[in-house]
C-alpha atoms as a PDB file:
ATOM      1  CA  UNK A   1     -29.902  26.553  40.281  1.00  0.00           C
ATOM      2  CA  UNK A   2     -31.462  26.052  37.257  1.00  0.00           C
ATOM      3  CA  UNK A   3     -31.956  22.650  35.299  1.00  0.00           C
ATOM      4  CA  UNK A   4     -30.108  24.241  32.584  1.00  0.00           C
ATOM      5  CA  UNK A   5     -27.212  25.518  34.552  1.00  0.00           C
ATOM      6  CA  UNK A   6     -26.993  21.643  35.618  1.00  0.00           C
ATOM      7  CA  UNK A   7     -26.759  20.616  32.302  1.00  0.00           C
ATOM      8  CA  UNK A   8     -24.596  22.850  30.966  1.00  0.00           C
ATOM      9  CA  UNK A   9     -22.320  21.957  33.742  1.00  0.00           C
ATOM     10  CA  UNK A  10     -22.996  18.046  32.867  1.00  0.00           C
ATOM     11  CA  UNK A  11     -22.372  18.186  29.509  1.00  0.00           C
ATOM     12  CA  UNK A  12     -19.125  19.941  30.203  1.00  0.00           C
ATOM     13  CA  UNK A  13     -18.007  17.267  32.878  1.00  0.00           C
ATOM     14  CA  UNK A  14     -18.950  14.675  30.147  1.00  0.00           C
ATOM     15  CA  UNK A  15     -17.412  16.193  27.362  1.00  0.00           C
ATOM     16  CA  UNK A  16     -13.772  16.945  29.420  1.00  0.00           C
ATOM     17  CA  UNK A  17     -14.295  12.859  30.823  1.00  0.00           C
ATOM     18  CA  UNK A  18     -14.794  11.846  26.876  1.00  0.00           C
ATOM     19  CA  UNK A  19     -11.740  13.871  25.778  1.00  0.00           C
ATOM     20  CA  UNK A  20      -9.432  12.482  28.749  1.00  0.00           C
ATOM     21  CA  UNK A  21     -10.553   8.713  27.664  1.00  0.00           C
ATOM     22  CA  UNK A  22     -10.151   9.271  24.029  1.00  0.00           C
ATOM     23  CA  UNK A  23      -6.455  10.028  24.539  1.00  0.00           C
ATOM     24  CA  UNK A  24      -6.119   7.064  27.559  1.00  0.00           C
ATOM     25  CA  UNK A  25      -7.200   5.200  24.697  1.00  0.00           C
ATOM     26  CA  UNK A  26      -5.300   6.367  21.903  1.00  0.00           C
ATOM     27  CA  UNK A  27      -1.897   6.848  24.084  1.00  0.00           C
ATOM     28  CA  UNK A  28      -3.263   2.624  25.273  1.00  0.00           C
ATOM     29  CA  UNK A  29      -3.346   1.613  21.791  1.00  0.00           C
ATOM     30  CA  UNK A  30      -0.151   3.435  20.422  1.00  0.00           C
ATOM     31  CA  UNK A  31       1.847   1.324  23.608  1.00  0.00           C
ATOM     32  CA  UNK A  32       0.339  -2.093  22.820  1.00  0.00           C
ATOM     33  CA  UNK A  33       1.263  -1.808  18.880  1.00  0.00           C
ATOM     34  CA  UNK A  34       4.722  -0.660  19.811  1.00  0.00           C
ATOM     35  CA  UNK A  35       4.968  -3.541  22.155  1.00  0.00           C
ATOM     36  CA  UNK A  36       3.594  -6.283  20.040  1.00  0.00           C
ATOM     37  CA  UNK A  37       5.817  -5.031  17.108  1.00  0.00           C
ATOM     38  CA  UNK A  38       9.051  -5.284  19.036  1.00  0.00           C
ATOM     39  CA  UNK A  39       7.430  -8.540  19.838  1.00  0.00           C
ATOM     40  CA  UNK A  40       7.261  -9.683  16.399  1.00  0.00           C
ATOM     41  CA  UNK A  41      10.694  -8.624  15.462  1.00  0.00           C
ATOM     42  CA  UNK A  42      12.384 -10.125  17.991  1.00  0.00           C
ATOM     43  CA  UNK A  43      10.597 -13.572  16.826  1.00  0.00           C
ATOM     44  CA  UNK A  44      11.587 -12.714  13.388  1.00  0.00           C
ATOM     45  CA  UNK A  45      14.669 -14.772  11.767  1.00  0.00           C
ATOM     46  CA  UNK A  46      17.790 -12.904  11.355  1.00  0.00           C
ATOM     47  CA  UNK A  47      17.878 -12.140   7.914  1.00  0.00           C
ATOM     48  CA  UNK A  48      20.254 -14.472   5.665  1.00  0.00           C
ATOM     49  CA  UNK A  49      21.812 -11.605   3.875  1.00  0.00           C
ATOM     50  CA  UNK A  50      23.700 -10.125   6.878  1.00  0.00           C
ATOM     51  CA  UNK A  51      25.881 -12.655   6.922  1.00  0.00           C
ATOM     52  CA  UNK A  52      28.477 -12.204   3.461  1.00  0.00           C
ATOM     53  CA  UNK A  53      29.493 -14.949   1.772  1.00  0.00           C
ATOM     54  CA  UNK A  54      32.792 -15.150   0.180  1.00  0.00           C
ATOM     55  CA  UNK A  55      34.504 -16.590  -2.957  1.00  0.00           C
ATOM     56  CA  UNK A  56      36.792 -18.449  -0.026  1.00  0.00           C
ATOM     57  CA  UNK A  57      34.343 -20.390   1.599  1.00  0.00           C
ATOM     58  CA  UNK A  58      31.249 -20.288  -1.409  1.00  0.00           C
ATOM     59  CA  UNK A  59      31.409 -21.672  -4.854  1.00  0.00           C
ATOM     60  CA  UNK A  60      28.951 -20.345  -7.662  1.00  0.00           C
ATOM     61  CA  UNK A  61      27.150 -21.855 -10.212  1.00  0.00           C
ATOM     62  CA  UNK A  62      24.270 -21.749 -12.443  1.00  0.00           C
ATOM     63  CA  UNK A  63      21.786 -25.162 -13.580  1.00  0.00           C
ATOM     64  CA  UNK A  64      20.435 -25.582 -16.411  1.00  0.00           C
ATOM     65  CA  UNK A  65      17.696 -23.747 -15.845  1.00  0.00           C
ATOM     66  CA  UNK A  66      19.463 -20.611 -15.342  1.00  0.00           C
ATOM     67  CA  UNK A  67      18.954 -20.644 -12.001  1.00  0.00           C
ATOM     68  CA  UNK A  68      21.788 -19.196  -9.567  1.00  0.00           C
ATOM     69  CA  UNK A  69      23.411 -21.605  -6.482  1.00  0.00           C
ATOM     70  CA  UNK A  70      25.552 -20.530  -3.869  1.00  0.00           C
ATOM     71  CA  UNK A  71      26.753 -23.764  -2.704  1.00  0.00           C
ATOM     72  CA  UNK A  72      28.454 -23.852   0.841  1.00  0.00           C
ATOM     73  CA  UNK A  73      32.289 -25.590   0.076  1.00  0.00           C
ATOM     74  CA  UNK A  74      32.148 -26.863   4.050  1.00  0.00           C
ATOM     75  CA  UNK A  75      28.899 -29.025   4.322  1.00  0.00           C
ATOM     76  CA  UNK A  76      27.438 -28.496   1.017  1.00  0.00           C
ATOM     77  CA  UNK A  77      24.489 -26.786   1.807  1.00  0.00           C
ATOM     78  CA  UNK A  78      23.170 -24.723  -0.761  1.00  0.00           C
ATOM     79  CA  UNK A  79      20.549 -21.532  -1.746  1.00  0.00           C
ATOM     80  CA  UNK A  80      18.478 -21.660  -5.119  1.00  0.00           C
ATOM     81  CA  UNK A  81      17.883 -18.232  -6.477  1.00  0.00           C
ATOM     82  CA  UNK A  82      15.793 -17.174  -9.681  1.00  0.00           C
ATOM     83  CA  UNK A  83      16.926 -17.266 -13.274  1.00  0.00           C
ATOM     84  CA  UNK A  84      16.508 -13.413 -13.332  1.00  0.00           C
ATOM     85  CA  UNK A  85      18.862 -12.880  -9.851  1.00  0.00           C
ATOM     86  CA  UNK A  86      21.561 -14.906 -11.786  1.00  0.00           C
ATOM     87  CA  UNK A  87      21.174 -12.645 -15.115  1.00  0.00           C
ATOM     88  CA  UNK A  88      21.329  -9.875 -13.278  1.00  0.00           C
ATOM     89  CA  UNK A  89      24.410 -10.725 -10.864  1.00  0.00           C
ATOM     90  CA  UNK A  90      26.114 -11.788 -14.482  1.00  0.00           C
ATOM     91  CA  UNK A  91      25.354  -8.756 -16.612  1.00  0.00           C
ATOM     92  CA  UNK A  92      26.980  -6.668 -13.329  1.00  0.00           C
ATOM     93  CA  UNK A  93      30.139  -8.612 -13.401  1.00  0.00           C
ATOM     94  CA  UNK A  94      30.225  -8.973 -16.856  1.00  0.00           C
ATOM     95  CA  UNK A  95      29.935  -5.179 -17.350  1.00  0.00           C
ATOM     96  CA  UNK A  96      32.453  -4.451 -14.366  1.00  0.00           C
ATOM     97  CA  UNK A  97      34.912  -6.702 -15.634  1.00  0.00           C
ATOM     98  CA  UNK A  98      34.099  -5.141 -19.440  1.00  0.00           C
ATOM     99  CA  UNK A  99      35.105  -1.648 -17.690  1.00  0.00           C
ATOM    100  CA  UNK A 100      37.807  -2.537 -16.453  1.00  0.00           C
ATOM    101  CA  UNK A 101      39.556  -4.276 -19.861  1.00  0.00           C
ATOM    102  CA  UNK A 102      38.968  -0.639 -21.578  1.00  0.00           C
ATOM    103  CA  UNK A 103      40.168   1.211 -18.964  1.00  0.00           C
ATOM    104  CA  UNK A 104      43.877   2.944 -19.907  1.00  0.00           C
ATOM    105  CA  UNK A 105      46.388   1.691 -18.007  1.00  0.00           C
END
């Protein structure tokens, strides 16, 4: 055999071997992030708008600085929201309940 026939065959050994690592590596990587991320979600806090929070149990009110509370009626707990969050909630009911006077009975 040749030199070149043995390097031909080489380079085609190597090149196969570099191909077979590059996806060990990429199908390696895509595993890791996908367990990591399940990782991070399940360390995550459950998000505080699942749970719904009704008129029954939740009283509603707004400070002087236009800022919306959702005050807890059992311990007294309550969650601070921006000025614009309370607008906004307000101009929904407001136009709802605005609907609903013209509405023709």
């Amino acid at each position: 055999m040749k030199t070149t026939e043995i390097i031909s065959k080489l380079n085609k050994i190597v090149e196969k071997i570099g191909i077979l690592a590059a996806v060990c590596i990429i199908l390696s990587t895509g595993f890791t992030v996908g367990y990591y991320y399940n990782k991070l979600r399940e360390s995550m806090e459950p998000n505080s708008w699942k749970e719904v929070k009704t008129l029954q149990n939740t009283s509603v009110a707004i400070n002087e600085s236009g800022e919306l509370l959702l005050i807890d009626r059992k311990d007294g707990d309550f969650t601070i929201y921006e000025d614009k969050v309370g607008k906004t909630i307000f101009e929904m009911y407001a136009a709802k309940t605005y609907y609903k006077s013209i509405e023709k009975p």
